[in-house]
N, C-alpha and C. Protein backbone atom coordinates (compact mmCIF):
# COMPACT_ATOMS: atom_id res chain seq x y z
N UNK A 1 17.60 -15.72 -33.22
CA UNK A 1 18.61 -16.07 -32.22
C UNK A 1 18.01 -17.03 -31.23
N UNK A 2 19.08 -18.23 -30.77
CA UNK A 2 18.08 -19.33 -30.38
C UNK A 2 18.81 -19.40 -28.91
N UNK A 3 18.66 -19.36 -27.70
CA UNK A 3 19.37 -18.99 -26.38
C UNK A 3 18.88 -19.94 -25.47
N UNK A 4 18.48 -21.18 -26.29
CA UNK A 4 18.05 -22.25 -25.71
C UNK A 4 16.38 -22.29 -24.50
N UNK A 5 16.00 -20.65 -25.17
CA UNK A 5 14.74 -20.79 -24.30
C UNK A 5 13.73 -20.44 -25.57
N UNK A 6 12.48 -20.78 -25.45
CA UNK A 6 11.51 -20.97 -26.24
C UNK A 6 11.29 -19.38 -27.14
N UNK A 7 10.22 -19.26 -27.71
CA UNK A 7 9.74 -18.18 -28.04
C UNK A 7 9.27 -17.92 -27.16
N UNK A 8 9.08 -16.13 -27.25
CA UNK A 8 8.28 -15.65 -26.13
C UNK A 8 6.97 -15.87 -26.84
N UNK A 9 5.56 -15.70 -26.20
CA UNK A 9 4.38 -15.64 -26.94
C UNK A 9 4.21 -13.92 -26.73
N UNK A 10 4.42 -13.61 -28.20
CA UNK A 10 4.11 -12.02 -28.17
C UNK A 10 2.43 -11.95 -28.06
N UNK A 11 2.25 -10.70 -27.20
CA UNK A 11 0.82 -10.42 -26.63
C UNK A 11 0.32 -9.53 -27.83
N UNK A 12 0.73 -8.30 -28.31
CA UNK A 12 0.74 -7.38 -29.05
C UNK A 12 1.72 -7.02 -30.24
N UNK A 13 1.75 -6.52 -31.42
CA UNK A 13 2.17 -6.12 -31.99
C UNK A 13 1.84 -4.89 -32.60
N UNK A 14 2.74 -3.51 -32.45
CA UNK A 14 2.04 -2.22 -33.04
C UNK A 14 2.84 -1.93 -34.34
N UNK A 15 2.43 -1.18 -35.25
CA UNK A 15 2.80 -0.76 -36.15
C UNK A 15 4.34 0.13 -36.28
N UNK A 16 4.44 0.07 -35.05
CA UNK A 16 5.74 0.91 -35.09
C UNK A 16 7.15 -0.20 -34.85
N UNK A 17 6.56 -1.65 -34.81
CA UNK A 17 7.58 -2.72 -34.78
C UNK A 17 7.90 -3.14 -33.47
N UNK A 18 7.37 -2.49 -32.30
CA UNK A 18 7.19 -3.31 -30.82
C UNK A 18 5.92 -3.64 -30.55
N UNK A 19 6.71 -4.58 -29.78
CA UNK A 19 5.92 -5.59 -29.50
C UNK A 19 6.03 -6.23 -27.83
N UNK A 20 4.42 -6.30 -27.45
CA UNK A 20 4.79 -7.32 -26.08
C UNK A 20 4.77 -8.69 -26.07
N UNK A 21 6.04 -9.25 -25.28
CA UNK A 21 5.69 -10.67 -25.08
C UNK A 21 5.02 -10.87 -23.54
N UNK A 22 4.18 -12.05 -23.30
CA UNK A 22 3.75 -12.36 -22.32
C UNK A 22 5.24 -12.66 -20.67
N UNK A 23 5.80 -12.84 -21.57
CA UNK A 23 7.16 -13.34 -20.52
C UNK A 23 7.48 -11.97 -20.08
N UNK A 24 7.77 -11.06 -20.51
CA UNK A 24 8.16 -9.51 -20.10
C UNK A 24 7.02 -9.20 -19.30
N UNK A 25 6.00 -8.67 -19.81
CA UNK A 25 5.28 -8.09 -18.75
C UNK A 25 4.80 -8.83 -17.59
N UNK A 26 4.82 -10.63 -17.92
CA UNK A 26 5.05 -11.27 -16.52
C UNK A 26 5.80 -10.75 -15.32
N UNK A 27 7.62 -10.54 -16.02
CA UNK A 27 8.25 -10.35 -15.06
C UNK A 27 8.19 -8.74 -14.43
N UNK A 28 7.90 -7.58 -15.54
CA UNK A 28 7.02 -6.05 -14.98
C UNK A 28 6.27 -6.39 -14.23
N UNK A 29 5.29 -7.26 -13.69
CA UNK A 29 3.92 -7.06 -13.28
C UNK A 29 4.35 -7.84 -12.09
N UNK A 30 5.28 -8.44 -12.00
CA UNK A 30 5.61 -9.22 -10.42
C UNK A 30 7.05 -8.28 -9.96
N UNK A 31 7.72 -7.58 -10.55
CA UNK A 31 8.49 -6.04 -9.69
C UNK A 31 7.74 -5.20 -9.82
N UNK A 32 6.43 -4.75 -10.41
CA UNK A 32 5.43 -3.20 -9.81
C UNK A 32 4.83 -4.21 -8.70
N UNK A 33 4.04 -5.63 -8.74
CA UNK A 33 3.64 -5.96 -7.48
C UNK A 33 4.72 -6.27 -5.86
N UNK A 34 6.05 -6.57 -5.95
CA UNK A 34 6.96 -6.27 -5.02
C UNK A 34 6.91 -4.98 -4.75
N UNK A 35 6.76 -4.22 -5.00
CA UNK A 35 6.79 -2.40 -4.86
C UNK A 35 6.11 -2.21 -3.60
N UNK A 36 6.38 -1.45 -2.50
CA UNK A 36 5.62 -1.35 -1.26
C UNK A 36 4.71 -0.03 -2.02
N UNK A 37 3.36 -0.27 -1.63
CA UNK A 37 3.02 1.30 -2.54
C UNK A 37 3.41 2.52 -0.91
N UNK A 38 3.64 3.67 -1.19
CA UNK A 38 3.79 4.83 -0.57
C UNK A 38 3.47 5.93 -0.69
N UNK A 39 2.70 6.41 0.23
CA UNK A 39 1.40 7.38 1.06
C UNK A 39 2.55 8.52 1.30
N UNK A 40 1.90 9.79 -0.01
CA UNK A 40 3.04 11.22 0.56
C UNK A 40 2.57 11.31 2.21
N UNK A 41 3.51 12.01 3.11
CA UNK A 41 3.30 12.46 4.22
C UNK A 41 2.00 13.29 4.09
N UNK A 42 1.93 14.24 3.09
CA UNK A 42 0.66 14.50 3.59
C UNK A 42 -0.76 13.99 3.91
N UNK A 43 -0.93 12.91 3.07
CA UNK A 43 -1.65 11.70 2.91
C UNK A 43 -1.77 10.90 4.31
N UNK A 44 -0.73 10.90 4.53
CA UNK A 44 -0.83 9.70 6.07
C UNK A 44 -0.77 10.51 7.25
N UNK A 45 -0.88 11.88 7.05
CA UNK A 45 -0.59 13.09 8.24
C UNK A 45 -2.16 13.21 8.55
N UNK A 46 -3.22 13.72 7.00
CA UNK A 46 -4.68 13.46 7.08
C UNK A 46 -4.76 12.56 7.85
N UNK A 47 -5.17 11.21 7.20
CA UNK A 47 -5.40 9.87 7.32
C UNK A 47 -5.05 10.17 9.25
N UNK A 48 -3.99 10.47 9.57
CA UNK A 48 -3.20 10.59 11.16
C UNK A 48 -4.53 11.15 12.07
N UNK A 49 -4.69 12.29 11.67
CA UNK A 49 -5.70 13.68 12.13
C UNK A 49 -6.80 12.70 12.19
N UNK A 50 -7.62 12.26 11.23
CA UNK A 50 -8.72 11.94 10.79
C UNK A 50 -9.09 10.75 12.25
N UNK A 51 -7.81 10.24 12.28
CA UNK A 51 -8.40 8.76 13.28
C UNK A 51 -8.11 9.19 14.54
N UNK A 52 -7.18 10.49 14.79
CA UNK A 52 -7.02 10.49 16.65
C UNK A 52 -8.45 11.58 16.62
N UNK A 53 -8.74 12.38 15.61
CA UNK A 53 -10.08 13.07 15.72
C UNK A 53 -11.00 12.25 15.86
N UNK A 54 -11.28 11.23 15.54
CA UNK A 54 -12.17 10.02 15.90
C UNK A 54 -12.40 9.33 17.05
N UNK A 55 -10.76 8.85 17.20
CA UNK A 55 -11.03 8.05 18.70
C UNK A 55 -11.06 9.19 19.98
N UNK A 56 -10.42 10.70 19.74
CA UNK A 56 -11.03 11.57 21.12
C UNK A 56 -12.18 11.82 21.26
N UNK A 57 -12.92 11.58 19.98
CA UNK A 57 -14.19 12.19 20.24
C UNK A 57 -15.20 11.18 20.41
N UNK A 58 -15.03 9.73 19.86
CA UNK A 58 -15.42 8.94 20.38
C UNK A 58 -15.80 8.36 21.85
N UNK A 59 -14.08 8.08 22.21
CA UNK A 59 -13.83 7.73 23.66
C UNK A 59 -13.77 8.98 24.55
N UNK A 60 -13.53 10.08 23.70
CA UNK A 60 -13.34 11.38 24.98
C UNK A 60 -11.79 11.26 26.03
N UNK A 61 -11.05 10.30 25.12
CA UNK A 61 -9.57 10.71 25.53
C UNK A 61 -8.92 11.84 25.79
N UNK A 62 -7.22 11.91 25.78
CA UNK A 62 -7.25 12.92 25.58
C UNK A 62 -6.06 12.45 24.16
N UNK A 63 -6.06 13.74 23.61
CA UNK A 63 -5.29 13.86 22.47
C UNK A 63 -4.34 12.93 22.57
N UNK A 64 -3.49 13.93 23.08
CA UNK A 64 -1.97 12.65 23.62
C UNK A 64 -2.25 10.75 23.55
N UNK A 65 -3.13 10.43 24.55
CA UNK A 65 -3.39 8.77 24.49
C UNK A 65 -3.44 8.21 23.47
N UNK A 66 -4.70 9.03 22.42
CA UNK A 66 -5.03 8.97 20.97
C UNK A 66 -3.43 8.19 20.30
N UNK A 67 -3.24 9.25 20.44
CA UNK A 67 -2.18 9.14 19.09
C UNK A 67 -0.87 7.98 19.46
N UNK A 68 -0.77 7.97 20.90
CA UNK A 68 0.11 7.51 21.55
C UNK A 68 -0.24 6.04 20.83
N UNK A 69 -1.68 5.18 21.09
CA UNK A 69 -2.22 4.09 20.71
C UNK A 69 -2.03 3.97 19.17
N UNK A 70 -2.53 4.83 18.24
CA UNK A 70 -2.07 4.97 16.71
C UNK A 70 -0.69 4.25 16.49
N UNK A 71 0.31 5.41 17.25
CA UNK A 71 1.54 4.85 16.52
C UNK A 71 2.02 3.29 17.20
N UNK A 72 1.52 3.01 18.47
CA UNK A 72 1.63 1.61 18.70
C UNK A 72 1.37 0.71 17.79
N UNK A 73 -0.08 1.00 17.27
CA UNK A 73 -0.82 -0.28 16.62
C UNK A 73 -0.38 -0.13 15.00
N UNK A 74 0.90 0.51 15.25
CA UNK A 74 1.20 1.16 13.34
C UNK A 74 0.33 1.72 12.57
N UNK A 75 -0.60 2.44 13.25
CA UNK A 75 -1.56 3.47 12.26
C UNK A 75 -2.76 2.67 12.32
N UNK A 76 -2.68 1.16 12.80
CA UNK A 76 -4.30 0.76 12.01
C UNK A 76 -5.34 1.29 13.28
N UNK A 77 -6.35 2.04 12.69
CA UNK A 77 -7.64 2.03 13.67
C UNK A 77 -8.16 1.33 14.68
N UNK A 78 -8.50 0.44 14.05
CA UNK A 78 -9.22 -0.72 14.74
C UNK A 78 -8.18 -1.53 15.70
N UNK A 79 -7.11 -1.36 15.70
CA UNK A 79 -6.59 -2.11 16.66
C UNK A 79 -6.24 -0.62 17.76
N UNK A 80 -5.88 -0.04 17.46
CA UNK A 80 -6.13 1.02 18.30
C UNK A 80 -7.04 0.67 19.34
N UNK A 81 -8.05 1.44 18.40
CA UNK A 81 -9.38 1.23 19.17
C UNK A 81 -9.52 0.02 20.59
N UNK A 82 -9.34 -1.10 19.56
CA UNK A 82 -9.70 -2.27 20.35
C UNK A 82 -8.33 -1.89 21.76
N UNK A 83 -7.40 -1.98 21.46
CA UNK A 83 -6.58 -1.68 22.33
C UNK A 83 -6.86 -0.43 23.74
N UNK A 84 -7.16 0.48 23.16
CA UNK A 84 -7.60 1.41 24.55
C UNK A 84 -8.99 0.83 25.25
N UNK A 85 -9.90 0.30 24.25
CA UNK A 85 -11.12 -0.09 25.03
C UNK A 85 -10.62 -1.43 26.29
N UNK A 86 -9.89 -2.21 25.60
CA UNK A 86 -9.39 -2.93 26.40
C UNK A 86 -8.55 -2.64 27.82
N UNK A 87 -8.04 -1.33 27.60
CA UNK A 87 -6.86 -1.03 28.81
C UNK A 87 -8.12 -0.33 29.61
């Protein structure tokens, strides 16, 4: 069947009669890379704990500030950080 676009260049062929072409898993491999990846809550609740346990005990804040700076800087550490040292 000729649909006015080329052959695909098949990558693989298995014995069971499928087969990959390079054009397919092109277009798989650029919608799994659009995919935002996503962290269960429990995962980013740790990850949460782990960095205001860090910067109180670091800076000797108090809890509250900690976390207050976290969710400002969208979770990243280091801007945290840099952020309270600065204020």
């Amino acid at each position: 069947m000729n649909n006015g676009r080329g052959e695909a260049e098949v990558l693989a062929t298995f014995n069971d009669g499928y087969q990959y072409s390079k054009t397919k898993l092109e277009e798989s491999l650029r919608q799994v890379m659009a995919l935002k990846p996503t962290k269960s809550s429990k995962d980013a609740t740790v990850a949460k704990r782990e960095d205001v346990d860090l910067i109180v005990n670091e800076l000797g804040i108090p809890r509250s500030h900690a976390e207050k700076a976290l969710l400002e800087s969208g979770g990243e550490l280091e801007t945290a950080l840099r952020a309270l040292v600065a204020s």
